[in-house]
C-alpha atoms as a PDB file:
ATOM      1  CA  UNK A   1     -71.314 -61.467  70.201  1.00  0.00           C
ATOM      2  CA  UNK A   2     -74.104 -61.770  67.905  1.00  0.00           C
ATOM      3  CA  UNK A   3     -76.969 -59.005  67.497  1.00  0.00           C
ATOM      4  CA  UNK A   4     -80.132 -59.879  69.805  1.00  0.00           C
ATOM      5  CA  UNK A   5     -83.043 -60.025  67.324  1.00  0.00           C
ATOM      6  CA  UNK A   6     -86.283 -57.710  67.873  1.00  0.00           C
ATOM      7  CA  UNK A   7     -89.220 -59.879  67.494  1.00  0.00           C
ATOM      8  CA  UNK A   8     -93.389 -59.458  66.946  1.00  0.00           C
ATOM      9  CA  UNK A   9     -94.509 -62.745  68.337  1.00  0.00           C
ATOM     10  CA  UNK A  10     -98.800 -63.026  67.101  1.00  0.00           C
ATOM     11  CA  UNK A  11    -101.035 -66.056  68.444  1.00  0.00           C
ATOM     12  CA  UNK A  12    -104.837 -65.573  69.491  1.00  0.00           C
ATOM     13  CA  UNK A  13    -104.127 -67.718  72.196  1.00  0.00           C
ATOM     14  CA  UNK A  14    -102.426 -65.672  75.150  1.00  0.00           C
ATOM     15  CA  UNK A  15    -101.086 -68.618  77.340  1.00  0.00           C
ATOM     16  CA  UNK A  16     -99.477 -69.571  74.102  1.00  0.00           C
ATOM     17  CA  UNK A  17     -98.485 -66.579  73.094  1.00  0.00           C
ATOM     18  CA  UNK A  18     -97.019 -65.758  76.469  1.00  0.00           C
ATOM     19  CA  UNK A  19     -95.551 -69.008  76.419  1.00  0.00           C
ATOM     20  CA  UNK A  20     -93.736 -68.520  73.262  1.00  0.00           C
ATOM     21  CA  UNK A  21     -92.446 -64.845  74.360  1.00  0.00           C
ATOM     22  CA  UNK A  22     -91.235 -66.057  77.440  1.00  0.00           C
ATOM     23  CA  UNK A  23     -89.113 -68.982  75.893  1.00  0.00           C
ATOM     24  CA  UNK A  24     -87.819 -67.198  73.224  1.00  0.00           C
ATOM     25  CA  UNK A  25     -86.177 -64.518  75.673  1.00  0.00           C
ATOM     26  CA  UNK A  26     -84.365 -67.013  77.812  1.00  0.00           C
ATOM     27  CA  UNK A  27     -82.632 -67.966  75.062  1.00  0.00           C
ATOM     28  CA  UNK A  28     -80.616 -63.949  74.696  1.00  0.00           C
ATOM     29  CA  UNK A  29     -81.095 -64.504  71.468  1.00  0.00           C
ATOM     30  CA  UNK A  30     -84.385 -62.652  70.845  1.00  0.00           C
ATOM     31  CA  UNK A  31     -86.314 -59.991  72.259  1.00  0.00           C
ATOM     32  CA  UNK A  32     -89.662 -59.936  71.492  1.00  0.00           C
ATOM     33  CA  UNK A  33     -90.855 -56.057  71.254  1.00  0.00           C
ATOM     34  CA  UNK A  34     -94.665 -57.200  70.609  1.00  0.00           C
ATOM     35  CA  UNK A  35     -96.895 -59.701  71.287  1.00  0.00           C
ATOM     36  CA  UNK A  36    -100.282 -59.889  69.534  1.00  0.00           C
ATOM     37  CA  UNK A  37    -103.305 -61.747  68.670  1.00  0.00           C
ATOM     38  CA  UNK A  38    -104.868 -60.748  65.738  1.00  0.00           C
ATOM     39  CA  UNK A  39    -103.380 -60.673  62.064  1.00  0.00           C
ATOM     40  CA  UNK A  40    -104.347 -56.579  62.177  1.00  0.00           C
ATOM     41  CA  UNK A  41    -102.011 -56.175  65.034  1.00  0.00           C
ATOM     42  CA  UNK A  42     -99.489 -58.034  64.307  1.00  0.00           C
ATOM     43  CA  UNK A  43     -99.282 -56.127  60.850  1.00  0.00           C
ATOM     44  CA  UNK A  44     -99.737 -52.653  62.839  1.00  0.00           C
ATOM     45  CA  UNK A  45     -96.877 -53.384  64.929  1.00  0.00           C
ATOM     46  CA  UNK A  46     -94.731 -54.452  62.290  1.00  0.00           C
ATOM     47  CA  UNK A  47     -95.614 -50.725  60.935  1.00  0.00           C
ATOM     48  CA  UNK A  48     -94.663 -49.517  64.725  1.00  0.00           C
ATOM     49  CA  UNK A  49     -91.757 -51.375  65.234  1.00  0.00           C
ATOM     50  CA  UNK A  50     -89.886 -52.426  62.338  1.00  0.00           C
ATOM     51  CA  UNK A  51     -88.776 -55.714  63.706  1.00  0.00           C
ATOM     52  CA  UNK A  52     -86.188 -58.205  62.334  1.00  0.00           C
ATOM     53  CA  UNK A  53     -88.756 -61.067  62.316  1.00  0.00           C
ATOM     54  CA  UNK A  54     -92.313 -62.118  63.203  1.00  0.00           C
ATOM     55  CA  UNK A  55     -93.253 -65.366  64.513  1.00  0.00           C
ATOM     56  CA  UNK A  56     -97.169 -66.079  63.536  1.00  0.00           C
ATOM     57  CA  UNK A  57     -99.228 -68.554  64.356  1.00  0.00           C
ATOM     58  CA  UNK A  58    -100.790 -69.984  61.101  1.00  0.00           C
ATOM     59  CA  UNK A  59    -104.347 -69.296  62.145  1.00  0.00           C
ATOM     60  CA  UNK A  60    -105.807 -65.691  64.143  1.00  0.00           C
ATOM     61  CA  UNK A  61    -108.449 -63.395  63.427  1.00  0.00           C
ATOM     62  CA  UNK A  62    -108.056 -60.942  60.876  1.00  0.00           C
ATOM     63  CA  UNK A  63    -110.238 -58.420  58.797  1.00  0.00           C
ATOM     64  CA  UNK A  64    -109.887 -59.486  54.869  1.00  0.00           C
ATOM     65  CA  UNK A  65    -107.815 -62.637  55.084  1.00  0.00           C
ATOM     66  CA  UNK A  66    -108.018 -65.712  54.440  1.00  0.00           C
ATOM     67  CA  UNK A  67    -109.852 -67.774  57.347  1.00  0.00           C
ATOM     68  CA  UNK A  68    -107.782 -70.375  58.831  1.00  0.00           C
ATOM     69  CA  UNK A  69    -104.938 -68.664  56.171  1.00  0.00           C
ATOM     70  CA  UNK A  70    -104.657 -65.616  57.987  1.00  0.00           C
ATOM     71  CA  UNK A  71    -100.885 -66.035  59.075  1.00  0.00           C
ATOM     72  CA  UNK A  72     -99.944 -66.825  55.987  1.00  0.00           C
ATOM     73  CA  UNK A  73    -101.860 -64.046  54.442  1.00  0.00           C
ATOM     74  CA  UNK A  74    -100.340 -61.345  56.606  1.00  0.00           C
ATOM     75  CA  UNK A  75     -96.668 -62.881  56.010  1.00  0.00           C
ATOM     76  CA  UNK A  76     -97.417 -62.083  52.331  1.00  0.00           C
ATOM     77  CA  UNK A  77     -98.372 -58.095  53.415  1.00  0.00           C
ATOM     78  CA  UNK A  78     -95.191 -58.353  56.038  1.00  0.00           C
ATOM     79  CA  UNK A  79     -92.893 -59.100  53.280  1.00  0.00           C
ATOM     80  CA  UNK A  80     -94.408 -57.553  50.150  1.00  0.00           C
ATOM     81  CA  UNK A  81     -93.907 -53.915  52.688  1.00  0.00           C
ATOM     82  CA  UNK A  82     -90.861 -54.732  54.925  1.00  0.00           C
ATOM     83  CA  UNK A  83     -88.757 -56.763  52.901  1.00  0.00           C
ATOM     84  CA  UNK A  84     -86.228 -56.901  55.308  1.00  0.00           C
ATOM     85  CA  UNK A  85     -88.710 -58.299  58.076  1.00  0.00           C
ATOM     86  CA  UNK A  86     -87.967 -62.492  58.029  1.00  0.00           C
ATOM     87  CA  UNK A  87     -91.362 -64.330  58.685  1.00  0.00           C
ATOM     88  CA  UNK A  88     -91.603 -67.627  60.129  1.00  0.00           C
ATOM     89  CA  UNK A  89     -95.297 -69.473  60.360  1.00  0.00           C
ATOM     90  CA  UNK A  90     -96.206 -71.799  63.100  1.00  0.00           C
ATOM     91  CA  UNK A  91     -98.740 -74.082  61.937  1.00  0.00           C
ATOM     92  CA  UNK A  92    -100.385 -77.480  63.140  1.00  0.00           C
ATOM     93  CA  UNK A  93    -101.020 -78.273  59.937  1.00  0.00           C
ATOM     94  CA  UNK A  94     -98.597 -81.198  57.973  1.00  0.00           C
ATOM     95  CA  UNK A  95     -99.948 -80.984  54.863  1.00  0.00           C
ATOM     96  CA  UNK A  96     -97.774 -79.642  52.412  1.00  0.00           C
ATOM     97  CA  UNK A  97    -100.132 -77.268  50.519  1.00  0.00           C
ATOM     98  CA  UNK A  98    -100.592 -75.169  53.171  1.00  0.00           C
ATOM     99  CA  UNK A  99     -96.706 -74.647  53.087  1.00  0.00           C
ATOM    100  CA  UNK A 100     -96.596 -73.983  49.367  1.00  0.00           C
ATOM    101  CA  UNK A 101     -99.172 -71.330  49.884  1.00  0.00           C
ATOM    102  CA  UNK A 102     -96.709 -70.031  52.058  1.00  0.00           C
ATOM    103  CA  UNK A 103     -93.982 -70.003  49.361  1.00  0.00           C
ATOM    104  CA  UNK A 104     -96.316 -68.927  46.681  1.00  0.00           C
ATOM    105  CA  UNK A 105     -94.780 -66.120  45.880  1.00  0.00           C
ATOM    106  CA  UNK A 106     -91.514 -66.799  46.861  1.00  0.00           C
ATOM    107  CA  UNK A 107     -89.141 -68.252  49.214  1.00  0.00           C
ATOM    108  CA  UNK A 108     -86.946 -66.132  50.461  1.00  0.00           C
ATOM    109  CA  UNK A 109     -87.013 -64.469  53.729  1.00  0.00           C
ATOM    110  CA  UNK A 110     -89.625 -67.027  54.842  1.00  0.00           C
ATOM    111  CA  UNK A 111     -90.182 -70.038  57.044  1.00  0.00           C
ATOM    112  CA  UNK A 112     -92.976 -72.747  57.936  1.00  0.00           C
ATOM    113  CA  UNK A 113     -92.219 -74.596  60.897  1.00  0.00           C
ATOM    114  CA  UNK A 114     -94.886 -76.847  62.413  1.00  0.00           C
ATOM    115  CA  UNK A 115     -95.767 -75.896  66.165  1.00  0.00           C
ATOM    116  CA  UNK A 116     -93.999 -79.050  67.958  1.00  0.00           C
ATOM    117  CA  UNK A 117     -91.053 -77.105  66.919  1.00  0.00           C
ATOM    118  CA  UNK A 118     -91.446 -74.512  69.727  1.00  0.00           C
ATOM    119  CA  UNK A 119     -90.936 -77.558  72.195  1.00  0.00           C
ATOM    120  CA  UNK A 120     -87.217 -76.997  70.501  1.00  0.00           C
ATOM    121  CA  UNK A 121     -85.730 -73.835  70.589  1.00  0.00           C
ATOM    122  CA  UNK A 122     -82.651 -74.579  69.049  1.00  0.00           C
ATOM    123  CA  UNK A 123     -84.518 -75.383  65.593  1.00  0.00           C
ATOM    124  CA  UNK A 124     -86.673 -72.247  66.314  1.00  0.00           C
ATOM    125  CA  UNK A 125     -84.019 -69.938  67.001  1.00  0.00           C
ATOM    126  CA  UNK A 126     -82.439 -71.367  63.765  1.00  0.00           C
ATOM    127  CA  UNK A 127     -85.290 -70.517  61.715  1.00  0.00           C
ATOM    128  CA  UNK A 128     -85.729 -67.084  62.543  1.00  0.00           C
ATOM    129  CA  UNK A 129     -81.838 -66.836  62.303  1.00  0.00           C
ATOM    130  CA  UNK A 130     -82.038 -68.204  58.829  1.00  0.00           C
ATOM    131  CA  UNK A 131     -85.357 -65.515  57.643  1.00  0.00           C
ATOM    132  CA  UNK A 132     -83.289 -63.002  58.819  1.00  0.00           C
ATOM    133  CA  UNK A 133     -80.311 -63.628  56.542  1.00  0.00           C
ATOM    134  CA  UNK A 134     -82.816 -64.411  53.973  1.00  0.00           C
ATOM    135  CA  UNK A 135     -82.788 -67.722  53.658  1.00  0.00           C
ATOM    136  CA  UNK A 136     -86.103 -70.079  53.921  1.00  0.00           C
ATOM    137  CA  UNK A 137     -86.419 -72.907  56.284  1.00  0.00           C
ATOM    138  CA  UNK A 138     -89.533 -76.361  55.511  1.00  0.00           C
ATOM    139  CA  UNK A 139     -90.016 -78.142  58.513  1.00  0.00           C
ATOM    140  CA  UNK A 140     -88.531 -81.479  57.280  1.00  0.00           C
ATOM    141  CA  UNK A 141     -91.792 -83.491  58.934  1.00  0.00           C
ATOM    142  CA  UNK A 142     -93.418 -81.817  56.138  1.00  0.00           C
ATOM    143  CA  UNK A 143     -91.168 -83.240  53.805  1.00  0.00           C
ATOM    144  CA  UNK A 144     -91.040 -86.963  55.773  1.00  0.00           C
ATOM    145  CA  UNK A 145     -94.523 -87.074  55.250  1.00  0.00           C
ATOM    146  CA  UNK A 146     -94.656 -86.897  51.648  1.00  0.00           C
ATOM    147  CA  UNK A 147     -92.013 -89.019  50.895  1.00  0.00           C
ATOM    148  CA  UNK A 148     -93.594 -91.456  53.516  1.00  0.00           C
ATOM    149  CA  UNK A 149     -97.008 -91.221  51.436  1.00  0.00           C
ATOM    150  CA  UNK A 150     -94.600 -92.017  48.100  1.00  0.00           C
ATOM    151  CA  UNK A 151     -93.399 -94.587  49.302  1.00  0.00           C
ATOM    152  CA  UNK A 152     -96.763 -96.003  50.208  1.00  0.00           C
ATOM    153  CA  UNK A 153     -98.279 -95.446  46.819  1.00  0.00           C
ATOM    154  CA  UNK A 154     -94.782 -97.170  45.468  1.00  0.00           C
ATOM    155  CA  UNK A 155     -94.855 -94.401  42.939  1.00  0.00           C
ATOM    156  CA  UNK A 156     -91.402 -93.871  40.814  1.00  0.00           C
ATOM    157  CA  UNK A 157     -89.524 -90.410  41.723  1.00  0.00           C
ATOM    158  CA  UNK A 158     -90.101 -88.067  38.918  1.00  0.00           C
ATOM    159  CA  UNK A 159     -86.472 -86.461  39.082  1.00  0.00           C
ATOM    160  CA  UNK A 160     -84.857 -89.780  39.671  1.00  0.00           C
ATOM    161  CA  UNK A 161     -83.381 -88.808  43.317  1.00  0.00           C
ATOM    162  CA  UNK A 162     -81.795 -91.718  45.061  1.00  0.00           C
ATOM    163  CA  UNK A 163     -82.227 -92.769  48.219  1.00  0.00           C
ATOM    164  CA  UNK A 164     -79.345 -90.534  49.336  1.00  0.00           C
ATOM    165  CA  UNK A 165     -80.375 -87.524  47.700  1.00  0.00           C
ATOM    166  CA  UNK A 166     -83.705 -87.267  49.170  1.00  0.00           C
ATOM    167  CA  UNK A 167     -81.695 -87.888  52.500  1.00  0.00           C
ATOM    168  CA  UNK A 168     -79.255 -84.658  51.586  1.00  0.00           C
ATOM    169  CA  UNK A 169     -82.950 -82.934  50.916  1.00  0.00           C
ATOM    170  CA  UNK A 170     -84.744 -83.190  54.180  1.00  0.00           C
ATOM    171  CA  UNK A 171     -81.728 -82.277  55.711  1.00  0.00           C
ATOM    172  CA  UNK A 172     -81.823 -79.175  53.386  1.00  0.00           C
ATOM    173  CA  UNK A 173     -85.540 -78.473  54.028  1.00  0.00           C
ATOM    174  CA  UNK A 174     -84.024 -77.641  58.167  1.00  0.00           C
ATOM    175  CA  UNK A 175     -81.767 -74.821  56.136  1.00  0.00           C
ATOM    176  CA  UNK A 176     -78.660 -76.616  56.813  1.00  0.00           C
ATOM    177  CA  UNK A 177     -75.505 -75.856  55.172  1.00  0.00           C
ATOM    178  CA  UNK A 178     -73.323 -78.522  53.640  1.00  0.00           C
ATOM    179  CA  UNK A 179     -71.096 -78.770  56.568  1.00  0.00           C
ATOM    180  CA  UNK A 180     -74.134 -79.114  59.013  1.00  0.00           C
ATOM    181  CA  UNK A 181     -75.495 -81.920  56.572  1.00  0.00           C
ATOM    182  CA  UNK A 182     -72.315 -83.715  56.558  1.00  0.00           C
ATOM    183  CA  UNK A 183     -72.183 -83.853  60.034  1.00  0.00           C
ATOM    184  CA  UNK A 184     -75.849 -85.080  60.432  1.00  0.00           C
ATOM    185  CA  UNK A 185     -75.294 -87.795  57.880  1.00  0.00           C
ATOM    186  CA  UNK A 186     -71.753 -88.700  58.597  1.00  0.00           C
ATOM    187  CA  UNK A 187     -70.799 -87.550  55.215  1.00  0.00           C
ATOM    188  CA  UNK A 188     -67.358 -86.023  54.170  1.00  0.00           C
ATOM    189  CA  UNK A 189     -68.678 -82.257  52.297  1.00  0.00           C
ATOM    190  CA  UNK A 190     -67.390 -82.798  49.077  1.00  0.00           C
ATOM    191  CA  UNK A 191     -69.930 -86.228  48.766  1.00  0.00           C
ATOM    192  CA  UNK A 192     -72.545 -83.799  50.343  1.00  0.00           C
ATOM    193  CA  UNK A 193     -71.693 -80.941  47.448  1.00  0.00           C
ATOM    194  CA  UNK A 194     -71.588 -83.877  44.951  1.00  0.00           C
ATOM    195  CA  UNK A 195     -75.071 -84.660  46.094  1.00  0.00           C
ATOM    196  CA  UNK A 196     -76.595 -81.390  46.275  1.00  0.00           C
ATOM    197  CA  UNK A 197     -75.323 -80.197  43.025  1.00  0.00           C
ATOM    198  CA  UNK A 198     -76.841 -83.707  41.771  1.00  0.00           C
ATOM    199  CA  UNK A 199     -79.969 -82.409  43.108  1.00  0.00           C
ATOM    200  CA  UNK A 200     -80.093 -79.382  41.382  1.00  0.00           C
ATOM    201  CA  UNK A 201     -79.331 -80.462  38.151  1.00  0.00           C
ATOM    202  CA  UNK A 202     -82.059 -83.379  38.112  1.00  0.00           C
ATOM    203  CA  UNK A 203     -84.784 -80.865  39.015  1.00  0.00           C
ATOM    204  CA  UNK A 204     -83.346 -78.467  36.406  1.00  0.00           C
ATOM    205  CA  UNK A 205     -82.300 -75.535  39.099  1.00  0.00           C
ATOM    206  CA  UNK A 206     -80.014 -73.034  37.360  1.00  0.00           C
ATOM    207  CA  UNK A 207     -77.492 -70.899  39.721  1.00  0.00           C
ATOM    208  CA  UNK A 208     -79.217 -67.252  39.425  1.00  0.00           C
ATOM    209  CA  UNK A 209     -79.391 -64.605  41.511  1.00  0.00           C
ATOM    210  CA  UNK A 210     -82.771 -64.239  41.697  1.00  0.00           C
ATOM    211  CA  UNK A 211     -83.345 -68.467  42.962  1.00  0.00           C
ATOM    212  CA  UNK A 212     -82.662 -69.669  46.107  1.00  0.00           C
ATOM    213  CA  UNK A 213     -81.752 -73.074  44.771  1.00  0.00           C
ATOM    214  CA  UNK A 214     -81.701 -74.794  48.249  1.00  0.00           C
ATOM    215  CA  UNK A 215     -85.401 -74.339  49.448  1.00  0.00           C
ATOM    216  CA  UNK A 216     -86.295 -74.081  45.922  1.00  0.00           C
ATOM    217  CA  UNK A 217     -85.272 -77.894  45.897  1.00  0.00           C
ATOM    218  CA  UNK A 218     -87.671 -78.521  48.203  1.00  0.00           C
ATOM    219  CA  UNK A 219     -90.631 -76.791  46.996  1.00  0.00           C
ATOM    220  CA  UNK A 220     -90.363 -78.525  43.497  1.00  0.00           C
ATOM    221  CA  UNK A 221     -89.515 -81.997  44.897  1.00  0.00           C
ATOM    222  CA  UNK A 222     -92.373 -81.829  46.788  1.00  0.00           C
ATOM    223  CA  UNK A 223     -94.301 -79.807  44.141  1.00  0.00           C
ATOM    224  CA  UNK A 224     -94.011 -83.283  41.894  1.00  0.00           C
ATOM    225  CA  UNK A 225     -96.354 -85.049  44.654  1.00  0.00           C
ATOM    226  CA  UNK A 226     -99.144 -82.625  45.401  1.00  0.00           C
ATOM    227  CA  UNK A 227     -99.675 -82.090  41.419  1.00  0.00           C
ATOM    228  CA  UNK A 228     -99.197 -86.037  40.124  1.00  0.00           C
END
């Protein structure tokens, strides 16, 4: 039986924020210990109750951050002084810069999910499943919509990814392993391993400890876009 997770849930809206608390604890999966709705609370009662994961709302009041940043500012303080908190953002937002300001500093431990997801609590669950282990979860809209827009502006891919390979990288912007990918593209594993590895070697992603190669994908796929 797996470990229920302890929870700080922060939104400045309290129907949503009750919302959220109430759907995440019919799923016995999580129990959410705190529910706040300003970035200063939220980071007080990560001080009070050491949980395994917040779940912030992109945008809240909050006292030296950031406006309309402030989620993403106090996921920085969360995990620069409780590196073993996971952090996953909720944000309305599709753009993908707002995401890489997320993953400015890093990836790992972190996730940016856009707010539709709540609607399905599998994905969310599997999110703040995935922070928790330390892994790092895009939403893959984010990702469809910047392929979609390269697609429009018939621009060439930088790495040279082909039309399979970006498919294998959406599905690893949800955090899916290669058996889950397989399964979603009806792919045996070894042609999904033969892609990923593909992957990494035409963005130039070395196996080190200190990289997590997967997300990192992601980030400097999409990277290419935002900076050309």
């Amino acid at each position: 039986m797996r470990e229920t997770v302890r929870a700080v849930l922060a939104d400045d809206h309290y129907l949503v924020r009750e919302g959220v608390r109430q759907l995440l604890e019919t799923t016995g999966d999580v129990s959410v210990v705190a529910a706040v709705g300003t970035a200063d609370e939220l980071l007080d009662a990560v001080r009070r109750f050491e949980p395994d994961v917040i779940v912030t709302d992109i945008r809240m009041p909050g006292a030296g951050l950031r406006a309309g940043l402030e989620g993403i500012d106090a996921a920085h303080r969360v995990r620069a002084e409780h590196s073993r908190t996971g952090v996953v953002v909720l944000s309305q937002y599709r753009d993908a810069l707002f995401a890489f300001e997320l993953f400015r500093h890093g990836t790992e431990g972190l996730a940016y999910l856009l707010k539709d997801r709540i609607g399905n609590l599998e994905d969310l669950v599997a999110a703040i499943r995935a922070v928790i282990a330390g892994g790092s979860v895009v939403d893959p809209k984010v990702v469809d919509g910047l392929i979609a827009r390269r697609v429009s502006r018939r621009r060439a891919e930088p790495a040279g990814l082909t039309p399979r390979e970006r498919e294998v990288l959406g599905e690893m912007a949800l955090g899916k392993s290669n058996v889950g990918i397989a399964r979603s593209l009806h792919l045996s594993v070894s042609a999904v391993e033969k892609n990923v590895n593909a992957i990494f070697h035409k963005l130039g992603l070395d196996n080190t400890p200190d990289t997590h190669r997967r997300v990192a994908a992601v980030v400097k796929y999409l990277g290419a876009d935002l900076q050309g």
